[in-house]
N, C-alpha and C. Protein backbone atom coordinates (compact mmCIF):
# COMPACT_ATOMS: atom_id res chain seq x y z
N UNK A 1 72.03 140.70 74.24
CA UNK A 1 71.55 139.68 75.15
C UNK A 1 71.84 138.28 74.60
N UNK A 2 71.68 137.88 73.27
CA UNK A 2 71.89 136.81 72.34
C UNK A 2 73.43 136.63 73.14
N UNK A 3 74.31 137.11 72.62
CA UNK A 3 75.97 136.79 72.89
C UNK A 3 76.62 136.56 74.42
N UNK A 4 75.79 137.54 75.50
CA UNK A 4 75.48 137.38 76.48
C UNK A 4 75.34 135.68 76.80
N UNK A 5 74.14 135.63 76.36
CA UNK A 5 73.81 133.94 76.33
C UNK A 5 74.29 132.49 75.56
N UNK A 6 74.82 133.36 74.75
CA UNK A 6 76.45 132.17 73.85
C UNK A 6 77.43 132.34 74.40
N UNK A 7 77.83 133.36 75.32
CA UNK A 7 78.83 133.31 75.61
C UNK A 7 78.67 132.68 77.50
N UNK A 8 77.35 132.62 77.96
CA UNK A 8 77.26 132.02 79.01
C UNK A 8 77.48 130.19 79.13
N UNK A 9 76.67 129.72 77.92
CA UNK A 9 76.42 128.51 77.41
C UNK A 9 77.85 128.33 77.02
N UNK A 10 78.83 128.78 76.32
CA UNK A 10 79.88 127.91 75.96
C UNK A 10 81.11 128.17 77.11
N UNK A 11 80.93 128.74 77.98
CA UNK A 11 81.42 129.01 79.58
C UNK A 11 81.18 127.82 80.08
N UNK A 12 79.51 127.49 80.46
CA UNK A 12 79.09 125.85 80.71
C UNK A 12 80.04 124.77 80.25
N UNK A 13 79.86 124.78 79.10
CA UNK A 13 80.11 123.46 78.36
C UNK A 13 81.65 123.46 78.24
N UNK A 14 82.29 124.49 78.52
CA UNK A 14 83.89 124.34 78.54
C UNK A 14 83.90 123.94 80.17
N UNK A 15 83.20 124.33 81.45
CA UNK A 15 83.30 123.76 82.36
C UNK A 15 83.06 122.11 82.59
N UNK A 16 81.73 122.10 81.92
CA UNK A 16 81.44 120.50 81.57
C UNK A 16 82.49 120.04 81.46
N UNK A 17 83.02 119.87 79.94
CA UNK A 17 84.34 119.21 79.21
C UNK A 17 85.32 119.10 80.15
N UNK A 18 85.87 120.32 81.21
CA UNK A 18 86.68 120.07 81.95
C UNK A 18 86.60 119.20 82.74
N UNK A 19 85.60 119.13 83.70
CA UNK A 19 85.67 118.62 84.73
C UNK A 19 84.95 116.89 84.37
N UNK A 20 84.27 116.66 82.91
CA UNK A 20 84.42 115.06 82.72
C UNK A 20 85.95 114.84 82.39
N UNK A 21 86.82 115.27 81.93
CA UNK A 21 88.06 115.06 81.47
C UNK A 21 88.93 115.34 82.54
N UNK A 22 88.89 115.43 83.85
CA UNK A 22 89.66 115.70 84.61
C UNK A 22 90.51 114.39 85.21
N UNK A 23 89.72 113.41 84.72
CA UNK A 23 90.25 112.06 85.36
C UNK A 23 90.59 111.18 83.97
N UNK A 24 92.25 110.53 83.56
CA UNK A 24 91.97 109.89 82.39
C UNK A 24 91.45 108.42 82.25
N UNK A 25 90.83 107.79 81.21
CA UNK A 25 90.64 107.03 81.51
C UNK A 25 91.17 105.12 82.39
N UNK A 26 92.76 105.61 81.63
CA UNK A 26 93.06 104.52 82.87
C UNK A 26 93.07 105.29 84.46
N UNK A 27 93.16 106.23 84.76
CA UNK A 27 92.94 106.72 86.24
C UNK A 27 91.35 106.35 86.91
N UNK A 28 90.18 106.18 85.91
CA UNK A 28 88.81 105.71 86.10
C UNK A 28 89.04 104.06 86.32
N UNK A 29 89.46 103.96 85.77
CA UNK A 29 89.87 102.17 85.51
C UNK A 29 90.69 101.79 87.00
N UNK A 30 91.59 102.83 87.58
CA UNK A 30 92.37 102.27 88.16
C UNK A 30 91.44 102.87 90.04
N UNK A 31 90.51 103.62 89.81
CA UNK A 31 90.10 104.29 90.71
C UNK A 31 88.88 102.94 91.18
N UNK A 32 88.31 102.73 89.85
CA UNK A 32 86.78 101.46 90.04
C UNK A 32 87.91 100.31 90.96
N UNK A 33 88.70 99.82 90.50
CA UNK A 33 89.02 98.82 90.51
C UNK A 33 89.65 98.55 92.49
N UNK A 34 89.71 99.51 92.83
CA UNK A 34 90.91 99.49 94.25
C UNK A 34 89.70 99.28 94.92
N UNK A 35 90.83 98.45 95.73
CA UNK A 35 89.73 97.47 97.29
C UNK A 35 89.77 98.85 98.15
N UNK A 36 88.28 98.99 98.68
CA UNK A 36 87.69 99.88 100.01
C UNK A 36 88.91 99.58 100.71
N UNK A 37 89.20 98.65 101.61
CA UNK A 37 90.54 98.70 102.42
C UNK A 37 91.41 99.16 102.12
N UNK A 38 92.04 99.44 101.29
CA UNK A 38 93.09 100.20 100.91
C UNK A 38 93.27 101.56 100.61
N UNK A 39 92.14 102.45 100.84
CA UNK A 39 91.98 104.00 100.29
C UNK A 39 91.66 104.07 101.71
N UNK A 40 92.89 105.44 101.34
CA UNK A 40 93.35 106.23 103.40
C UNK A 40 92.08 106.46 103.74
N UNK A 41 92.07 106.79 104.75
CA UNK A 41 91.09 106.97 106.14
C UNK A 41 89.83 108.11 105.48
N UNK A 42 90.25 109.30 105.16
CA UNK A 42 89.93 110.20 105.03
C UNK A 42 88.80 110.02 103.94
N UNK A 43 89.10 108.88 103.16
CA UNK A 43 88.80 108.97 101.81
C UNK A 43 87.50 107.92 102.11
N UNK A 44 88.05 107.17 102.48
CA UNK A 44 86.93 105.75 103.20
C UNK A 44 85.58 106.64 104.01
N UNK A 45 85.80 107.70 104.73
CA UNK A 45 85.27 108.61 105.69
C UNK A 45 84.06 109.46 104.38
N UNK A 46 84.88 109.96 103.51
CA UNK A 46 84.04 110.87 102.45
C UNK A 46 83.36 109.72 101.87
N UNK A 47 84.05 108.65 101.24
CA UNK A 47 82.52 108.21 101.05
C UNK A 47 81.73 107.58 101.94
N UNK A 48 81.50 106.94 103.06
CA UNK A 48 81.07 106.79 103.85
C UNK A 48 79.82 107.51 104.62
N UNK A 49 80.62 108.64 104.93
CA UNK A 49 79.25 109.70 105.00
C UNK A 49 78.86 110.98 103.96
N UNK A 50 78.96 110.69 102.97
CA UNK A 50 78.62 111.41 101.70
C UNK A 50 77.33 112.13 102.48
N UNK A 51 77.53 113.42 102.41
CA UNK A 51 76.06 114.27 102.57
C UNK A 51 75.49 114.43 101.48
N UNK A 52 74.11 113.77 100.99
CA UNK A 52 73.78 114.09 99.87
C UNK A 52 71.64 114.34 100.07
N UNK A 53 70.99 114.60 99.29
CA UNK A 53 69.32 114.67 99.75
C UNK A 53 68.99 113.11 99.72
N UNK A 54 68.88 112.47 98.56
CA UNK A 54 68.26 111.41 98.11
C UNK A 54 68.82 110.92 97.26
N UNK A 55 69.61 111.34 96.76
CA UNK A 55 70.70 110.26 95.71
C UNK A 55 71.56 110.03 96.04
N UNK A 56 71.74 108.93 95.27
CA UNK A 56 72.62 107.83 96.10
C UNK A 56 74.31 108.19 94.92
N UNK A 57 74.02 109.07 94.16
CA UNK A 57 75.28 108.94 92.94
C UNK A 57 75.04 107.91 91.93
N UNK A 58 74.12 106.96 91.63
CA UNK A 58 73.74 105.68 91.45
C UNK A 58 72.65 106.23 89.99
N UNK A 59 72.65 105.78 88.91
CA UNK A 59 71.79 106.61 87.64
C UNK A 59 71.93 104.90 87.17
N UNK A 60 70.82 104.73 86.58
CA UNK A 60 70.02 103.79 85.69
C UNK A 60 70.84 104.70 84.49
N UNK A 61 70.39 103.56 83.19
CA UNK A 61 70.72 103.92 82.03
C UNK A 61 70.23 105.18 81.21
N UNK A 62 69.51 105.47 82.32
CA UNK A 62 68.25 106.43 81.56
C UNK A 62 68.57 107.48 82.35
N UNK A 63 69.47 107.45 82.78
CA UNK A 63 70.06 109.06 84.27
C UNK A 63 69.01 109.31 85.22
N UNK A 64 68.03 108.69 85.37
CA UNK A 64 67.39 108.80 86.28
C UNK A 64 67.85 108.33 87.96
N UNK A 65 67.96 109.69 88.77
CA UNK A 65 69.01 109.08 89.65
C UNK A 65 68.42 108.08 90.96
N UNK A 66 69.11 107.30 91.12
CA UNK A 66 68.41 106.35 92.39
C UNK A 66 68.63 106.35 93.62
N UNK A 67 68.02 105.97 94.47
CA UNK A 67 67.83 106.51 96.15
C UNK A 67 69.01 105.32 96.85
N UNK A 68 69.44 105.59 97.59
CA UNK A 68 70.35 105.37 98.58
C UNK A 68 69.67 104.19 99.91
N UNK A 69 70.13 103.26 99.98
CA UNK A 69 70.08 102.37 101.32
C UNK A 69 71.01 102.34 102.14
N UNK A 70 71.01 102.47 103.43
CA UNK A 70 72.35 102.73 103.68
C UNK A 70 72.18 101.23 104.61
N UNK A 71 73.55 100.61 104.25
CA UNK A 71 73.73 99.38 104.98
C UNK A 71 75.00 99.52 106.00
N UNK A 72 75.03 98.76 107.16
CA UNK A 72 76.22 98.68 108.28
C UNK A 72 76.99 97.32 108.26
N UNK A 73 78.01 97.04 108.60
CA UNK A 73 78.99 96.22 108.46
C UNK A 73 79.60 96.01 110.06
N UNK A 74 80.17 94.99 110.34
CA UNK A 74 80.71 95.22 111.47
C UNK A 74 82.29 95.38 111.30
N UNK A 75 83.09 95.81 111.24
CA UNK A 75 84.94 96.30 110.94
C UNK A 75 85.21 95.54 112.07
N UNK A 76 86.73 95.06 112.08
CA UNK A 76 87.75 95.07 113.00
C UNK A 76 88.89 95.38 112.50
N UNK A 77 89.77 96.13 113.85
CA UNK A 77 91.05 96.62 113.53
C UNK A 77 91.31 96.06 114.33
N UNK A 78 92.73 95.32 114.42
CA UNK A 78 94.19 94.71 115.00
C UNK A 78 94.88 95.80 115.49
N UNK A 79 95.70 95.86 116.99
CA UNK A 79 96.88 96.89 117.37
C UNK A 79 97.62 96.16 118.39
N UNK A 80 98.86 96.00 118.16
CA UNK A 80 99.87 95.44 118.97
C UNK A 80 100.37 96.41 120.10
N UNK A 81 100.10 95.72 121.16
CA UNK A 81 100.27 96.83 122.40
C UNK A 81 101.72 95.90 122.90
N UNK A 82 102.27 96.62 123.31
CA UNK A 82 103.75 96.49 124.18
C UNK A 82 103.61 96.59 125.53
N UNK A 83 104.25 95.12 126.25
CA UNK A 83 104.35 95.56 127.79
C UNK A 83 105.47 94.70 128.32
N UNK A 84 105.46 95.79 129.52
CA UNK A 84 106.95 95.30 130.41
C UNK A 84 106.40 94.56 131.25
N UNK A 85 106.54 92.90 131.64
CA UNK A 85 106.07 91.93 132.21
C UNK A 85 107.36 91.47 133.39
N UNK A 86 107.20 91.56 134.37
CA UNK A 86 107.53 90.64 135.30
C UNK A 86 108.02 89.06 134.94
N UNK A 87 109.25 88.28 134.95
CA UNK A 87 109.09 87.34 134.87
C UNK A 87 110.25 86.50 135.68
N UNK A 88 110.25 87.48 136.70
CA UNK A 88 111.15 86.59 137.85
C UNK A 88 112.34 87.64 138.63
N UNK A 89 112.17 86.97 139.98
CA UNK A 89 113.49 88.06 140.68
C UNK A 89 114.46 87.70 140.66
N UNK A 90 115.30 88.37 140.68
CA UNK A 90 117.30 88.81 141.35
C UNK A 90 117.79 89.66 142.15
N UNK A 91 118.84 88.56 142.95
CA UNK A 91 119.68 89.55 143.68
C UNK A 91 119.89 90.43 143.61
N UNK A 92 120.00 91.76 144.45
CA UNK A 92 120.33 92.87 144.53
C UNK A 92 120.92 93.83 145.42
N UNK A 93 121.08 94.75 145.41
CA UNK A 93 121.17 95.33 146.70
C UNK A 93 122.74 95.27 147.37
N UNK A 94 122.96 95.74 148.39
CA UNK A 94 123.92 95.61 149.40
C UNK A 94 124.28 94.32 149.64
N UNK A 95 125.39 93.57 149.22
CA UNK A 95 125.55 92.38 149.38
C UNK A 95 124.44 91.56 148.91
N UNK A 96 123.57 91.74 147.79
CA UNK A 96 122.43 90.66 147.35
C UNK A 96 121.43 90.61 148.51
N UNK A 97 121.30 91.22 149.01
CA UNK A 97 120.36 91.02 150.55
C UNK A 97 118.61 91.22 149.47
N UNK A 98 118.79 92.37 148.68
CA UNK A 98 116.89 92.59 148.48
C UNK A 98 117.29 91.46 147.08
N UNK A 99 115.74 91.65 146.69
CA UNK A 99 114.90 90.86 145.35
C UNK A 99 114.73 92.35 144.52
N UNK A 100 115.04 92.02 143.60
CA UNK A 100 114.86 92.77 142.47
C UNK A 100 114.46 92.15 141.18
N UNK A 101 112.78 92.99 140.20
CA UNK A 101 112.20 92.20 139.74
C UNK A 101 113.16 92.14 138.56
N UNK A 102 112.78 90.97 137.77
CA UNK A 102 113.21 91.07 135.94
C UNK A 102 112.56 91.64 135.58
N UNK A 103 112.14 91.99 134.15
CA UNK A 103 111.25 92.37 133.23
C UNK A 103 111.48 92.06 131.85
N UNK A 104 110.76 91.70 131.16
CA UNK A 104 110.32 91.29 129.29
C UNK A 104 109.69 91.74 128.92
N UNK A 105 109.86 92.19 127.61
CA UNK A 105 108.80 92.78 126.63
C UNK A 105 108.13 91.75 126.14
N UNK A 106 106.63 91.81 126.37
CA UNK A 106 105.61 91.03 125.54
C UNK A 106 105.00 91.79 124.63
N UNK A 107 104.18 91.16 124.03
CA UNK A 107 103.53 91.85 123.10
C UNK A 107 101.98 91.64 123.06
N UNK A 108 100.91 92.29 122.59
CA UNK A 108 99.60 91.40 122.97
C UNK A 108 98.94 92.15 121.45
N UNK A 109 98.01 91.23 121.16
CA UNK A 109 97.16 91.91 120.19
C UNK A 109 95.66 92.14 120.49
N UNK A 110 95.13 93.23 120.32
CA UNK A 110 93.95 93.85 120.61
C UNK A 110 92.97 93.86 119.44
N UNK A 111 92.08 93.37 119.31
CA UNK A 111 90.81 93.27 118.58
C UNK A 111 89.65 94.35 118.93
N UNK A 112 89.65 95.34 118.10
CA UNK A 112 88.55 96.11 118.22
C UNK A 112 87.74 96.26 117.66
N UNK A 113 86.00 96.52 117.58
CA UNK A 113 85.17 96.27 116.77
C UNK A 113 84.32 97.50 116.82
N UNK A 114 84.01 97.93 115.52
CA UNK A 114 83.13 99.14 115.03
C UNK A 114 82.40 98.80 114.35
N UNK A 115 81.51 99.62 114.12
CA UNK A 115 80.31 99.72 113.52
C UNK A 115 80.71 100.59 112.18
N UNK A 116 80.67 100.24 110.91
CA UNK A 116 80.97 101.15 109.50
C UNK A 116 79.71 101.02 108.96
N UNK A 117 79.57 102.54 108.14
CA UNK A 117 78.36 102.48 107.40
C UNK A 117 78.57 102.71 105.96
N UNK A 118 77.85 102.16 105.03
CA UNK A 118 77.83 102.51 103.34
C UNK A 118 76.73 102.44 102.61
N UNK A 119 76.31 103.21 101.63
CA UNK A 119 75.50 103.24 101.08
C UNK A 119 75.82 102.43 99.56
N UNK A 120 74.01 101.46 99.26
CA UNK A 120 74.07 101.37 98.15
C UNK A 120 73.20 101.51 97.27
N UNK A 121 73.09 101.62 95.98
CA UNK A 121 71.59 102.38 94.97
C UNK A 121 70.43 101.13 95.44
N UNK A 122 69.17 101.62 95.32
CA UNK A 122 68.09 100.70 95.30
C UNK A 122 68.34 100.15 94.00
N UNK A 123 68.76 98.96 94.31
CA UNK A 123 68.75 98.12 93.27
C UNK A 123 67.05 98.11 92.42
N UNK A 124 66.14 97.74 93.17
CA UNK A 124 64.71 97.65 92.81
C UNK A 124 64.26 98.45 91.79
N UNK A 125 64.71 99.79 92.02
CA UNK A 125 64.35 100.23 90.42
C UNK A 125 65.11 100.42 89.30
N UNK A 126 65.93 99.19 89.19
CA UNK A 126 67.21 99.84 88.22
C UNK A 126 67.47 97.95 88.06
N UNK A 127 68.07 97.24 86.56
CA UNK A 127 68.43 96.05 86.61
C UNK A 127 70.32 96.40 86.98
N UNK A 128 70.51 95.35 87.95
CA UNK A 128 72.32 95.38 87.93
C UNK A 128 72.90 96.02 86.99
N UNK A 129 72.91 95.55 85.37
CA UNK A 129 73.64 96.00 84.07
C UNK A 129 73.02 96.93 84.05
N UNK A 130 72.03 97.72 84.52
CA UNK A 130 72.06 99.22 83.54
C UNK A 130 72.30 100.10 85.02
N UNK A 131 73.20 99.89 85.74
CA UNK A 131 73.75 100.91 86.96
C UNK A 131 74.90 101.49 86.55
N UNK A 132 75.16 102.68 86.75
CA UNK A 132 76.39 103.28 86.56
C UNK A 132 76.51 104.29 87.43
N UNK A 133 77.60 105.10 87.48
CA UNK A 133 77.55 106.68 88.51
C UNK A 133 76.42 107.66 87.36
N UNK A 134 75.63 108.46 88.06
CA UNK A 134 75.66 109.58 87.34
C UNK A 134 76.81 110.61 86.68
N UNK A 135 76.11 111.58 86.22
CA UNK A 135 77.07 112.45 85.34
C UNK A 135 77.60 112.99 86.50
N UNK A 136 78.86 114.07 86.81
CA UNK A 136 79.41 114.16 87.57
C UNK A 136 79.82 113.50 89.35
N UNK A 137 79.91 112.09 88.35
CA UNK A 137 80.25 111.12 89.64
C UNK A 137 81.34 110.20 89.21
N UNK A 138 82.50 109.89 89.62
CA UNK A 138 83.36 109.19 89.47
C UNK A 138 83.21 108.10 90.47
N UNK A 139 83.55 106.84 89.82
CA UNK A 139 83.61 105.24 90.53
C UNK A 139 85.00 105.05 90.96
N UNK A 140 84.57 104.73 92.76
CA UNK A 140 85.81 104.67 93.13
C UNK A 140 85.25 103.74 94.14
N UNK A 141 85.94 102.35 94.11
CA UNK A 141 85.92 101.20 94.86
C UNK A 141 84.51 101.08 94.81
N UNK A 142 84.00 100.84 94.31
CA UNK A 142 82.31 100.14 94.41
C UNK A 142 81.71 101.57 94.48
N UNK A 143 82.01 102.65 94.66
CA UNK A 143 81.00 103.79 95.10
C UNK A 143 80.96 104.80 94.11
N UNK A 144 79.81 105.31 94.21
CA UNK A 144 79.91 106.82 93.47
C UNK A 144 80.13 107.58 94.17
N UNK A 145 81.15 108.44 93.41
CA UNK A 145 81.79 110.38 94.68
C UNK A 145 81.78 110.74 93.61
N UNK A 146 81.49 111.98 93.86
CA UNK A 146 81.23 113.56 92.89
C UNK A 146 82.58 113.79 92.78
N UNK A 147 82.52 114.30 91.43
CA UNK A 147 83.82 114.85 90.69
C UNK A 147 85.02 115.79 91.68
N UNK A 148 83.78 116.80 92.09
CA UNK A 148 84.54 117.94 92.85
C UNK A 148 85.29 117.68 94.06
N UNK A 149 84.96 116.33 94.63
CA UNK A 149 85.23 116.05 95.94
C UNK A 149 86.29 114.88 95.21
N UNK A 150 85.98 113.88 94.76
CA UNK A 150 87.70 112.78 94.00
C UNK A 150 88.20 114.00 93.58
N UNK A 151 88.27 114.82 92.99
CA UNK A 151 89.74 115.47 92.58
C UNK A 151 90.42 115.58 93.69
N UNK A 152 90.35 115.81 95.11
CA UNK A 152 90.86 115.90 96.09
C UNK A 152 91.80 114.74 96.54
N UNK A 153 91.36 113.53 95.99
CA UNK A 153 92.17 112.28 96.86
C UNK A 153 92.77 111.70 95.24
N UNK A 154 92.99 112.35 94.17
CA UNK A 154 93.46 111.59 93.26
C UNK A 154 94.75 111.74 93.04
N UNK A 155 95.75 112.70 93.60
CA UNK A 155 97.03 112.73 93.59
C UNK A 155 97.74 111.78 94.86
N UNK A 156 96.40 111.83 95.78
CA UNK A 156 96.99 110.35 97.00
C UNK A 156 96.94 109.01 96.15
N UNK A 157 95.79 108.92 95.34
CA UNK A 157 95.95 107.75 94.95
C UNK A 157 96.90 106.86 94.16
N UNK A 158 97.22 107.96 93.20
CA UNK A 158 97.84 108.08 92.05
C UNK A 158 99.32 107.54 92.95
N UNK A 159 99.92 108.05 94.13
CA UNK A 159 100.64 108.21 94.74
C UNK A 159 100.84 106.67 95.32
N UNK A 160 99.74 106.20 95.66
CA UNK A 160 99.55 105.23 96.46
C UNK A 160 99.96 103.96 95.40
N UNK A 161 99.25 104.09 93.99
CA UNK A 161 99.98 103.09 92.69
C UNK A 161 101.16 103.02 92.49
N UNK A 162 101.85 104.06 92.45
CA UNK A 162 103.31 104.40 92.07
C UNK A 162 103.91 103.80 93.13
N UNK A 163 103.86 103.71 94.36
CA UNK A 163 104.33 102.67 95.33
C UNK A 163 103.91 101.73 95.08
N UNK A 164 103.06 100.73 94.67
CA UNK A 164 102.87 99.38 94.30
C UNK A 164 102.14 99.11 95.61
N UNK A 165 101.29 99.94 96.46
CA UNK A 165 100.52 99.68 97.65
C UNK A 165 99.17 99.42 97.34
N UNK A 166 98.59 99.32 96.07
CA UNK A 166 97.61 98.68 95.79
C UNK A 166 96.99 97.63 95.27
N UNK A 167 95.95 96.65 95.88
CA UNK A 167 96.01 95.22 94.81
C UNK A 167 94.49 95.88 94.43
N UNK A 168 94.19 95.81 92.78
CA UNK A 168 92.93 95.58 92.01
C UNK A 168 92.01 94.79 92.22
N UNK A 169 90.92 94.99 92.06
CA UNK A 169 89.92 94.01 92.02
C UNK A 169 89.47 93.52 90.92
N UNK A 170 89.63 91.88 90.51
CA UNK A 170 89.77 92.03 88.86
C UNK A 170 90.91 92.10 88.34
């Protein structure tokens, strides 16, 4: 039963080790640092609506984890719509007898407005300097996400540097 239980415990702790080491540290560095606008849809979406009970991902110095506020923002997105406009007639027809219209491409821009939501730690029980992610939480653009769920978007990201499609914050 003893070996049983050394051999359960160092099962743990080789999982531990893995999965803090799964991200290196300039990939942490480069993950904190990227503007919310710039991480794809999907990713903006996971953290956004993070299903979680009462924590926010958010640990005081002391790992004690802290509760979640969730605040709203108002977004706008820009989309250039295309249209075929009328902008005067011509001759046509059998000997020029009918009117036949012109047409131009215009262009128009559309302003749309949503409602986005994000969560942030209760500041109140925690000072600014002693906030960090908890243990299995990686910092990505201002937020805490669980390990298991960033491993998922870190080969986009990674992807997204190597194109030079990202500006830092800082």
């Amino acid at each position: 039963m003893a070996t049983f239980a050394a051999l359960l415990f160092a099962v743990l702790c080789i999982v531990c080790l893995t999965d803090a080491h799964v991200f290196t540290e300039d990939e942490r560095e480069l993950f904190k640092n990227i503007h919310f606008e710039q991480l794809p849809q999907d990713l903006k979406l996971a953290l956004m609506k993070k299903e979680r009970s009462s924590e926010s991902g958010w640990c005081c110095i002391s790992e004690k984890p802290l509760m979640a506020i969730q605040h709203s923002k108002i977004v706008s997105q820009t989309t250039k719509r295309t249209m075929s406009v009328n902008v005067g007639y011509k001759k046509c027809g059998f000997g020029g007898w009918k009117r036949c219209g012109t047409y131009a491409v215009r262009y128009q821009n559309i302003v749309t407005y949503s409602k986005a939501y994000y969560e942030v730690p209760d500041k109140s029980k925690c000072a600014e300097k002693d906030l960090k992610c908890c243990n299995g939480n990686i910092l990505i653009a201002g937020n805490c996400m669980e390990l298991s769920v960033a491993i998922k978007y870190k080969e986009t990201l990674k992807a997204l540097k190597d194109q030079n499609r990202l500006d830092l914050v800082g």
